[in-house]
PDB file of N, CA and C in Angstrom:
ATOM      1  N   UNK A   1      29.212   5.564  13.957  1.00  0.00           N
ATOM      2  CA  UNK A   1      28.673   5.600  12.616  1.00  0.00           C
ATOM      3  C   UNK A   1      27.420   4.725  12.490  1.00  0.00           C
ATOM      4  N   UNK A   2      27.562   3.835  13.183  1.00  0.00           N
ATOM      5  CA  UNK A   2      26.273   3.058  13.238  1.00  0.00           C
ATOM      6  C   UNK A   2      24.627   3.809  13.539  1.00  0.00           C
ATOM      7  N   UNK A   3      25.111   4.666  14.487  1.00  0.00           N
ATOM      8  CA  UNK A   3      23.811   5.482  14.438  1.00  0.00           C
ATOM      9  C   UNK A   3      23.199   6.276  13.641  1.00  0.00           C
ATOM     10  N   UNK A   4      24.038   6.840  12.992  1.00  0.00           N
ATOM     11  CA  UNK A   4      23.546   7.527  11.478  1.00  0.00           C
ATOM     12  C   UNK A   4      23.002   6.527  10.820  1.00  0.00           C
ATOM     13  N   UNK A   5      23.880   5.128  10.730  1.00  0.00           N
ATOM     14  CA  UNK A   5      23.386   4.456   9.648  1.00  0.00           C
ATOM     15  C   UNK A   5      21.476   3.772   9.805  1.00  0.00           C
ATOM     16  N   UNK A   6      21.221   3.648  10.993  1.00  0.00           N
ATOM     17  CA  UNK A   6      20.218   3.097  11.449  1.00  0.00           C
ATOM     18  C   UNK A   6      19.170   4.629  11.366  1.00  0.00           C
ATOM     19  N   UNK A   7      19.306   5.723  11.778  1.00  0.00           N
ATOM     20  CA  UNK A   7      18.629   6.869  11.846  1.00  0.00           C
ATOM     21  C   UNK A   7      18.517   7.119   9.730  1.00  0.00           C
ATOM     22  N   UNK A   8      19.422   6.640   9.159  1.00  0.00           N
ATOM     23  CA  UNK A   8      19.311   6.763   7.304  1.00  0.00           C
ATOM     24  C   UNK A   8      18.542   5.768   7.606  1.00  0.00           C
ATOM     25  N   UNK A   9      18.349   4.349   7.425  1.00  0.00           N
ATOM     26  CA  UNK A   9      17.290   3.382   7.366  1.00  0.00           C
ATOM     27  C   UNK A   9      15.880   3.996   7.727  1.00  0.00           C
ATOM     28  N   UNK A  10      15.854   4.057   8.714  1.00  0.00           N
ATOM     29  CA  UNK A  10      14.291   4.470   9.268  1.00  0.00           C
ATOM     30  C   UNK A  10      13.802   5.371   8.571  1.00  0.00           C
ATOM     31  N   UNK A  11      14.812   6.755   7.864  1.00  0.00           N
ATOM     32  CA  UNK A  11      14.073   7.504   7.500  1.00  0.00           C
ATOM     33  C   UNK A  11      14.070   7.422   5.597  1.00  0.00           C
ATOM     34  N   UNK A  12      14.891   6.195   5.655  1.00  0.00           N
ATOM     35  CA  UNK A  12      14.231   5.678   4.193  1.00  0.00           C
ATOM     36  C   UNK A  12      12.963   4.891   3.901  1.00  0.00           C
ATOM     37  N   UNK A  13      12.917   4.264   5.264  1.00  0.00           N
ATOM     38  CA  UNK A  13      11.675   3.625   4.980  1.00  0.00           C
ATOM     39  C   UNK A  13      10.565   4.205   5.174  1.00  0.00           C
ATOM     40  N   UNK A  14      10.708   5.281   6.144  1.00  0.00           N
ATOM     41  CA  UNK A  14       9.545   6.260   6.423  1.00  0.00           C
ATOM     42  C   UNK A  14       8.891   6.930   5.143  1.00  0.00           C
ATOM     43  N   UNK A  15      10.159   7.371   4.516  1.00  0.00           N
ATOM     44  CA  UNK A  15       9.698   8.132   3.306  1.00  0.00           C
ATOM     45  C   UNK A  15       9.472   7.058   2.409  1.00  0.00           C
ATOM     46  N   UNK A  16       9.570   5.801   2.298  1.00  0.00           N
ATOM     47  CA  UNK A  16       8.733   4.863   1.072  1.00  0.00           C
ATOM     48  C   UNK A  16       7.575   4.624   1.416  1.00  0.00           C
ATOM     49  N   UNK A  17       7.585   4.257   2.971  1.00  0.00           N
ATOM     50  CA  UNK A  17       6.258   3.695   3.570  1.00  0.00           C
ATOM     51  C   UNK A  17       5.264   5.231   3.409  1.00  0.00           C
ATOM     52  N   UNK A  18       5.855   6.155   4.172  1.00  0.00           N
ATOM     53  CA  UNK A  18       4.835   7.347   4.333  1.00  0.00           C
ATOM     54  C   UNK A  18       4.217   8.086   3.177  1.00  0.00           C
ATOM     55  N   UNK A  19       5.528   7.997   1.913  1.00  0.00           N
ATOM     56  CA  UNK A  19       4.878   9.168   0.734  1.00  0.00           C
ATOM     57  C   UNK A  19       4.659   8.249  -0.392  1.00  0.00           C
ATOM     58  N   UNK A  20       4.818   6.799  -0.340  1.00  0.00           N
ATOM     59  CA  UNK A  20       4.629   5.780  -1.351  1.00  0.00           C
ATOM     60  C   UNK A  20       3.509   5.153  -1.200  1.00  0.00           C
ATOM     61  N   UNK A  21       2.781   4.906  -0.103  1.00  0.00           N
ATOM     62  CA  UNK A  21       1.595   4.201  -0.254  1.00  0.00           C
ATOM     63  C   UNK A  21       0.666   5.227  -0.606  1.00  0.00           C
ATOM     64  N   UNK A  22       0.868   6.471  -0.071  1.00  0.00           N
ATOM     65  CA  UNK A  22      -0.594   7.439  -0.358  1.00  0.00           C
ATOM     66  C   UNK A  22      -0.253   7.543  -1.878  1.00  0.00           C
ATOM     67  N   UNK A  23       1.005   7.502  -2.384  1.00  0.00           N
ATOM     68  CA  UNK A  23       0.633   8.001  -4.118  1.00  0.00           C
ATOM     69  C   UNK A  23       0.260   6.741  -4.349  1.00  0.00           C
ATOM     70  N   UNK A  24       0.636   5.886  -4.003  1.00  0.00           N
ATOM     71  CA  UNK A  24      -0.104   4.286  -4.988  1.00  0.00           C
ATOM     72  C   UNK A  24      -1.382   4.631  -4.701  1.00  0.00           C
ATOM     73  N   UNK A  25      -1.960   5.109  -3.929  1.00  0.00           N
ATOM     74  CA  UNK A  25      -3.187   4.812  -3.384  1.00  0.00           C
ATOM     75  C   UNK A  25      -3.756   5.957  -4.218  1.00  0.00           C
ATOM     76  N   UNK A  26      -3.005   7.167  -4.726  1.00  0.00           N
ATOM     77  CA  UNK A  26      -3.883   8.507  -5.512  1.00  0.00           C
ATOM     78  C   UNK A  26      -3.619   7.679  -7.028  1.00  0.00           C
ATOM     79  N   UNK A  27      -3.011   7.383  -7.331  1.00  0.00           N
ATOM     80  CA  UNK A  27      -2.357   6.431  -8.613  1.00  0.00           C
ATOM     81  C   UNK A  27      -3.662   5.648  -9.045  1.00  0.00           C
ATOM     82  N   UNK A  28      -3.683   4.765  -7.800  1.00  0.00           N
ATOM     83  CA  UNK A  28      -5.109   3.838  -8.236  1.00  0.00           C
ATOM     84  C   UNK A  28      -6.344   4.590  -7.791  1.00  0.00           C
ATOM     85  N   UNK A  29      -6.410   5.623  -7.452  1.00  0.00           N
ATOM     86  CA  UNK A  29      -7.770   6.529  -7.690  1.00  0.00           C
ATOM     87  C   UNK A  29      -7.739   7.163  -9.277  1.00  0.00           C
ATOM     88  N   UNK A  30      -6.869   7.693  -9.314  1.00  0.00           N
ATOM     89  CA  UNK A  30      -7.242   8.367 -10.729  1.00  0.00           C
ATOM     90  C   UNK A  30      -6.776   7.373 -11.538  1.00  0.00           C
ATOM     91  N   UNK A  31      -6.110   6.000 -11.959  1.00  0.00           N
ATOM     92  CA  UNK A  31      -6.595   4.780 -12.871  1.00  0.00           C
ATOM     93  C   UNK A  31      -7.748   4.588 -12.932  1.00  0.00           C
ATOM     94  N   UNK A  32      -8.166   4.576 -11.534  1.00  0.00           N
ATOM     95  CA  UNK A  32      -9.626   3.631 -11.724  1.00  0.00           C
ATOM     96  C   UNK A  32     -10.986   4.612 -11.965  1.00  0.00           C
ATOM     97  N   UNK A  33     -10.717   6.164 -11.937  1.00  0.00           N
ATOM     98  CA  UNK A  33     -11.734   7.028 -11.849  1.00  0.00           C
ATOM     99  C   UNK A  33     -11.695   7.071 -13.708  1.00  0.00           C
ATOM    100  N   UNK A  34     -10.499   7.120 -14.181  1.00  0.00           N
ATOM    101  CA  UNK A  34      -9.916   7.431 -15.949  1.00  0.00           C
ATOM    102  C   UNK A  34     -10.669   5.559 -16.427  1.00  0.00           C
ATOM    103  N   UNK A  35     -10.698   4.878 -16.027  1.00  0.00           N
ATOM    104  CA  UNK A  35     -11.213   3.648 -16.259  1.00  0.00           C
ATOM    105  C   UNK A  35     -12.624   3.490 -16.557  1.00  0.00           C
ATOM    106  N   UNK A  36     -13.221   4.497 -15.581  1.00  0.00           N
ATOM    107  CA  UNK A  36     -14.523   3.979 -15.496  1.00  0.00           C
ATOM    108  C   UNK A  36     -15.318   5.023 -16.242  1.00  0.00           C
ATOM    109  N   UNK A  37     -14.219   5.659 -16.992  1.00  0.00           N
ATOM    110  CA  UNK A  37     -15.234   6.484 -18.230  1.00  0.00           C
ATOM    111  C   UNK A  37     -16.143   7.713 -17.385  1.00  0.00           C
ATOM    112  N   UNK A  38     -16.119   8.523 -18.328  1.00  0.00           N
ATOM    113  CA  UNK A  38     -17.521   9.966 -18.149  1.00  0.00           C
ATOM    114  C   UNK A  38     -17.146  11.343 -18.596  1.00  0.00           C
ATOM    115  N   UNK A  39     -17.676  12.023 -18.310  1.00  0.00           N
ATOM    116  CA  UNK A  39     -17.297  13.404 -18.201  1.00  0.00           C
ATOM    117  C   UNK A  39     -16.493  14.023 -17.405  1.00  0.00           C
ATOM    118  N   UNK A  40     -15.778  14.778 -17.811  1.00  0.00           N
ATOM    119  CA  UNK A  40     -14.673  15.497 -17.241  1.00  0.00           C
ATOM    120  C   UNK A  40     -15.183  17.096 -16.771  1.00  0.00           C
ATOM    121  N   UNK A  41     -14.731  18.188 -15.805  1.00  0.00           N
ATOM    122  CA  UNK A  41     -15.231  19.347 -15.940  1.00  0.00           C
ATOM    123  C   UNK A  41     -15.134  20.112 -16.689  1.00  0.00           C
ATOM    124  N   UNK A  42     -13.993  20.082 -18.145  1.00  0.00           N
ATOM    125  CA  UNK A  42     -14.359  20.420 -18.999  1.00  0.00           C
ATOM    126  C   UNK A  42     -14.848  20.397 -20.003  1.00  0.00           C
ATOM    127  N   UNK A  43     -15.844  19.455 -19.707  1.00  0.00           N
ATOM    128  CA  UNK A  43     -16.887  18.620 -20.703  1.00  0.00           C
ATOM    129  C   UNK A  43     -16.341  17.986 -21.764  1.00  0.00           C
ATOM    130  N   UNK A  44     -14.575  17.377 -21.665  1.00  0.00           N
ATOM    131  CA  UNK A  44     -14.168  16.468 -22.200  1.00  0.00           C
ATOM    132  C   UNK A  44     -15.103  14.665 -21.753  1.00  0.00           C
ATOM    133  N   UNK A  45     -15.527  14.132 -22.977  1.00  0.00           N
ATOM    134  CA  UNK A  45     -16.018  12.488 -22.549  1.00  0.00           C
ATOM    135  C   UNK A  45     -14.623  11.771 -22.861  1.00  0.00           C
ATOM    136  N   UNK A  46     -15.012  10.520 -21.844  1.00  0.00           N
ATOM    137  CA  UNK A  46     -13.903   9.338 -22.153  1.00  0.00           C
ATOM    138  C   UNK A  46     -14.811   8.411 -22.022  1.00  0.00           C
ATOM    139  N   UNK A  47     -14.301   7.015 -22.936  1.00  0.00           N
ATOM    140  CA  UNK A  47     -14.730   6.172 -23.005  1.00  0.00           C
ATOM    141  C   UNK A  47     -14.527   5.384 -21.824  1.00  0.00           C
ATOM    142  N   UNK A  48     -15.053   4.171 -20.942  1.00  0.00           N
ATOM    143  CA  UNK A  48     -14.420   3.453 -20.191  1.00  0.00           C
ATOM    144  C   UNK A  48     -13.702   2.374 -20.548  1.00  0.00           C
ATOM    145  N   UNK A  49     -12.596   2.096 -19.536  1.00  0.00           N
ATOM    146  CA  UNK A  49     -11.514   1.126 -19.618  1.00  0.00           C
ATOM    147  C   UNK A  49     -10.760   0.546 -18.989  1.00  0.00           C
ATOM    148  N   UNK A  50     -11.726  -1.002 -19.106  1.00  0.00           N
ATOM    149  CA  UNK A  50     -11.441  -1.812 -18.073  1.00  0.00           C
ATOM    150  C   UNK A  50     -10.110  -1.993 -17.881  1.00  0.00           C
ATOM    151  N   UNK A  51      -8.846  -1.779 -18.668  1.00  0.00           N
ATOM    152  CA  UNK A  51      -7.590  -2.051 -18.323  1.00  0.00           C
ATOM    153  C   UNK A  51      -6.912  -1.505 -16.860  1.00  0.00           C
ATOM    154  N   UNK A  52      -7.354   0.237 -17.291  1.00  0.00           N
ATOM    155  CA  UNK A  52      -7.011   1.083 -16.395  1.00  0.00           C
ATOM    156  C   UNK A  52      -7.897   0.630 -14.766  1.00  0.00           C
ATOM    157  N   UNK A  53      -9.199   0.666 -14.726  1.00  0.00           N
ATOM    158  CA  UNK A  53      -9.977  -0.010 -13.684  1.00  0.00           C
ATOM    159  C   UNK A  53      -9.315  -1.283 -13.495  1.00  0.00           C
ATOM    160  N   UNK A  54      -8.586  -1.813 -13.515  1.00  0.00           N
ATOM    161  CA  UNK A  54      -7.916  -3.527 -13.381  1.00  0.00           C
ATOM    162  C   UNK A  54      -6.981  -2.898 -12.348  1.00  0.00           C
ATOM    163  N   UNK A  55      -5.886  -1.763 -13.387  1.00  0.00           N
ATOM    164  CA  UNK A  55      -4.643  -1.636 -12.635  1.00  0.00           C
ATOM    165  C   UNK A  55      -4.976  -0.901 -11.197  1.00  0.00           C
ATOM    166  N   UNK A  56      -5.691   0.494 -11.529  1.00  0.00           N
ATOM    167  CA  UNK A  56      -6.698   0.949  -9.957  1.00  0.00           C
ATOM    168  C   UNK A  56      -6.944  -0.191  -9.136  1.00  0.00           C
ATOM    169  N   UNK A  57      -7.819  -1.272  -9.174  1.00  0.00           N
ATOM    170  CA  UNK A  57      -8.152  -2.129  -8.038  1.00  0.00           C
ATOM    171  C   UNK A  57      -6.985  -2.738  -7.902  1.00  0.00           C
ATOM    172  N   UNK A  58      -5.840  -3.370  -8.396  1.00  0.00           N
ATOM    173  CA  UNK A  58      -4.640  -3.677  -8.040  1.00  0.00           C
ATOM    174  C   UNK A  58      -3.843  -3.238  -7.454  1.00  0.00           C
ATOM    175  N   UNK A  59      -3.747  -1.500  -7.712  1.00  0.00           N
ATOM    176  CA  UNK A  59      -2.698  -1.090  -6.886  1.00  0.00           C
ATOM    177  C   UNK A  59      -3.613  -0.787  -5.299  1.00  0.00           C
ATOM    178  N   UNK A  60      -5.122  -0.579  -5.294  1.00  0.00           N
ATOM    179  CA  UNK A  60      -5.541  -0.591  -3.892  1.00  0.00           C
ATOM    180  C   UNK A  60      -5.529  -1.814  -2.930  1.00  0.00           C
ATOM    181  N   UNK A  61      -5.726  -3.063  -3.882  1.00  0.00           N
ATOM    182  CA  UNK A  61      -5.179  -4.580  -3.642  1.00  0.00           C
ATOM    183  C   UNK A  61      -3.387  -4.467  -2.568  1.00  0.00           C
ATOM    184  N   UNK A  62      -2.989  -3.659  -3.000  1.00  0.00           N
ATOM    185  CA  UNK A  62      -1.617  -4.019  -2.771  1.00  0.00           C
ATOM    186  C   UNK A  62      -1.289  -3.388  -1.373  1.00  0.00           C
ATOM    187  N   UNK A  63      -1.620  -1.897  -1.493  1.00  0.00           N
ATOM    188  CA  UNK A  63      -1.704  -0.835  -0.332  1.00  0.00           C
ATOM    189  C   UNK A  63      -2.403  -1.951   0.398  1.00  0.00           C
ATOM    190  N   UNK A  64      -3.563  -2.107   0.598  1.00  0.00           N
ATOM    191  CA  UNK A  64      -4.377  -2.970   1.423  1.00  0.00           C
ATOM    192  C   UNK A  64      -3.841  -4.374   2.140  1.00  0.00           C
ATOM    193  N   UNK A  65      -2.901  -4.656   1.252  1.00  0.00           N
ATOM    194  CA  UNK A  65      -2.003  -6.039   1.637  1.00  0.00           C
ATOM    195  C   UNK A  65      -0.646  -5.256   2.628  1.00  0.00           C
ATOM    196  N   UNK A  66      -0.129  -3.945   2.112  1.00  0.00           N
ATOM    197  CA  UNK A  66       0.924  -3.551   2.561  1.00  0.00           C
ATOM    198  C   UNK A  66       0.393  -3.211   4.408  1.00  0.00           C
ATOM    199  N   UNK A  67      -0.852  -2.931   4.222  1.00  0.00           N
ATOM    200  CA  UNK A  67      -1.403  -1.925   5.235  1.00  0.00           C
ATOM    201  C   UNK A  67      -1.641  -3.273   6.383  1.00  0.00           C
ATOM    202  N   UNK A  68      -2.464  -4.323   5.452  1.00  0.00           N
ATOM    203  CA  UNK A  68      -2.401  -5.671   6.897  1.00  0.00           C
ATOM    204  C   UNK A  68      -0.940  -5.969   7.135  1.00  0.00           C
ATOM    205  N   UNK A  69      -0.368  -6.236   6.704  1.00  0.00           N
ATOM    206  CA  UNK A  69       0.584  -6.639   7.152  1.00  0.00           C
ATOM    207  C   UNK A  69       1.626  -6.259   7.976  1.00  0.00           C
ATOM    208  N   UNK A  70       1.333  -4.648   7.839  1.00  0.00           N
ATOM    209  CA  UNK A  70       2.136  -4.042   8.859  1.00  0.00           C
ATOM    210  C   UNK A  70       1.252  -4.298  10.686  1.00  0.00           C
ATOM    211  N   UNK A  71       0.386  -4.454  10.363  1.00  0.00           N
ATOM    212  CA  UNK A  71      -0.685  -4.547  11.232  1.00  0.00           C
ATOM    213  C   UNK A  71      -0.142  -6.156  12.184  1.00  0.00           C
ATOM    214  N   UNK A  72      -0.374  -6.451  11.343  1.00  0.00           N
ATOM    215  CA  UNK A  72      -0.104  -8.240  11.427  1.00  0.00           C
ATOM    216  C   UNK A  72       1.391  -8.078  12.249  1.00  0.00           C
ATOM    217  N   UNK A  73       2.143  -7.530  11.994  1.00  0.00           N
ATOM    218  CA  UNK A  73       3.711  -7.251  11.870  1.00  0.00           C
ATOM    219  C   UNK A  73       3.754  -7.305  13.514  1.00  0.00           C
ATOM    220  N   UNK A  74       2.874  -5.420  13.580  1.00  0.00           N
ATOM    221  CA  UNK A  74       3.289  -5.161  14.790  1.00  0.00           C
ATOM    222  C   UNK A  74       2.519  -5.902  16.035  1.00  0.00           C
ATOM    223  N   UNK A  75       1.590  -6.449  15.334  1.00  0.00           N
ATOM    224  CA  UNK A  75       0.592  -6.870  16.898  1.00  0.00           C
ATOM    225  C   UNK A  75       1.120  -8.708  16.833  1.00  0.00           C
ATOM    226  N   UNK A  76       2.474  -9.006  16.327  1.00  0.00           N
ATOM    227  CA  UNK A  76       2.891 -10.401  16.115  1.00  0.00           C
ATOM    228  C   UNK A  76       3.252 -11.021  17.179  1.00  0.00           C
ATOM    229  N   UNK A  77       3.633 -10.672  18.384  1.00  0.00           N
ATOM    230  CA  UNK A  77       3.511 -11.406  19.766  1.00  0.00           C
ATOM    231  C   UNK A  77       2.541 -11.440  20.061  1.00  0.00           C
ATOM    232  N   UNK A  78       1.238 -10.135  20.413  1.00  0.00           N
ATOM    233  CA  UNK A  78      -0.234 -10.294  20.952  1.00  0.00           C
ATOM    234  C   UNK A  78      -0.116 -11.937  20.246  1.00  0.00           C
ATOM    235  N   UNK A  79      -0.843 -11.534  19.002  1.00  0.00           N
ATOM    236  CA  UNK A  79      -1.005 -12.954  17.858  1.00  0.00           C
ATOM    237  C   UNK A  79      -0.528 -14.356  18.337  1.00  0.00           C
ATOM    238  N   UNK A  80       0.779 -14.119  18.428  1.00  0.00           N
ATOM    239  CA  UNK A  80       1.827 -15.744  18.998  1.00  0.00           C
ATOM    240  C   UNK A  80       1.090 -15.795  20.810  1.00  0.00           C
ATOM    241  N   UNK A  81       0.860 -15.279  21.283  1.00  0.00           N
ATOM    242  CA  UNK A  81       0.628 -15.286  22.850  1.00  0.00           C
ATOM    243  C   UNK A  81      -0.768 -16.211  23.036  1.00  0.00           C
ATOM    244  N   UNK A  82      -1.685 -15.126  22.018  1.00  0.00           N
ATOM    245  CA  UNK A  82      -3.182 -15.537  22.281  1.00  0.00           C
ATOM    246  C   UNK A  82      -3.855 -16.460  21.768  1.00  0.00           C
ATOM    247  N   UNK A  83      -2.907 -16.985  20.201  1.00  0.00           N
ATOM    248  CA  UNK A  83      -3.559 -17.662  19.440  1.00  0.00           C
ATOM    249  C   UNK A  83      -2.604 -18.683  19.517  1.00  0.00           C
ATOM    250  N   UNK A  84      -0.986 -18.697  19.396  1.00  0.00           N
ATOM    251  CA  UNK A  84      -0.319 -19.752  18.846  1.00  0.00           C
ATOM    252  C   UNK A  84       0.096 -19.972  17.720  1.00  0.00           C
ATOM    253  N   UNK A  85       0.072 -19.082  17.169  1.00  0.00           N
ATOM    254  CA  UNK A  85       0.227 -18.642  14.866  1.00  0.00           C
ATOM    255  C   UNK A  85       1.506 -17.608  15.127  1.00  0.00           C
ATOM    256  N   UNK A  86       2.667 -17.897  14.386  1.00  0.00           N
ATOM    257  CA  UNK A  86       3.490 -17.349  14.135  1.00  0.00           C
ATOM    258  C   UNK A  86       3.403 -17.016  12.633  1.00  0.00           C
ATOM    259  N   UNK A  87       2.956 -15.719  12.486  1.00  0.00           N
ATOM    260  CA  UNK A  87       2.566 -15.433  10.670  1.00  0.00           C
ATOM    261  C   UNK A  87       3.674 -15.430  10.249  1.00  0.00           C
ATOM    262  N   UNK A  88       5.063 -14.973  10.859  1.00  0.00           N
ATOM    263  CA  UNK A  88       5.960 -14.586   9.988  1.00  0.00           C
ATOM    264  C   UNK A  88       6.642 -15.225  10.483  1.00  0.00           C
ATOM    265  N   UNK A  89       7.143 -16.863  10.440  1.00  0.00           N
ATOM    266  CA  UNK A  89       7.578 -18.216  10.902  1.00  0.00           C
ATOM    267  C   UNK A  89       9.354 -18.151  10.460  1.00  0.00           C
ATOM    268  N   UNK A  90       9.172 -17.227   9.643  1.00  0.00           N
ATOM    269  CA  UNK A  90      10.887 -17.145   8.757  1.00  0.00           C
ATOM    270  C   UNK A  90      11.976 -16.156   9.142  1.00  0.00           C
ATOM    271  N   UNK A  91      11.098 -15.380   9.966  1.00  0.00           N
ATOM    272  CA  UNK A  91      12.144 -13.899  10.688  1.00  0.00           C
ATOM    273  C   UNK A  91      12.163 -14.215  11.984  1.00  0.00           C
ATOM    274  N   UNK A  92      12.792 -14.103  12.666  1.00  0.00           N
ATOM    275  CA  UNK A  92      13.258 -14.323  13.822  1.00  0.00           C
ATOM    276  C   UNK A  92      12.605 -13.314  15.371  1.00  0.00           C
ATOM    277  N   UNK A  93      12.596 -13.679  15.811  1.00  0.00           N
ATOM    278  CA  UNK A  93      11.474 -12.988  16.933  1.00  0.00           C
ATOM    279  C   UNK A  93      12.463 -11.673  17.799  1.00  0.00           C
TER     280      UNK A  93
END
């Protein structure tokens, strides 16, 4: 049973990691495109609004943090070998 249970993990995280960052990432495109005011193609105008442009650069802020860190994650021995920095000092090797 253990193997199911580990094969359910992976493919929960796959599907948060894989189909959750690209919508945060379409999320904070169209915040920040609805933010920054103009014309629409059906020649609807909007005003701009910095609220919405706030939350857009935040949620690309975040993806961008999610995205180093996986980075950081996997290349974390190279890192400990070459440099001597254990980034993630609290999880166990």
């Amino acid at each position: 049973m253990t193997y199911f249970e580990s094969i359910f993990k992976v493919l929960v995280v796959g599907l948060i990691l894989g189909a959750g960052l690209p919508a945060l990432f379409a999320s904070g495109m169209l915040a920040y495109s609805f933010g920054a005011g103009g014309e629409e193609a059906d020649h609807a105008v909007h005003k701009p609004n910095p609220a919405l442009k706030f939350v857009g650069i935040v949620l690309f802020l975040f993806v961008a943090l999610v995205i180093v860190t996986a980075v950081a994650w996997i290349t974390r021995s190279t890192i400990i070998h070459h440099f001597g920095v254990d980034l993630f000092p609290m999880l166990k090797k």
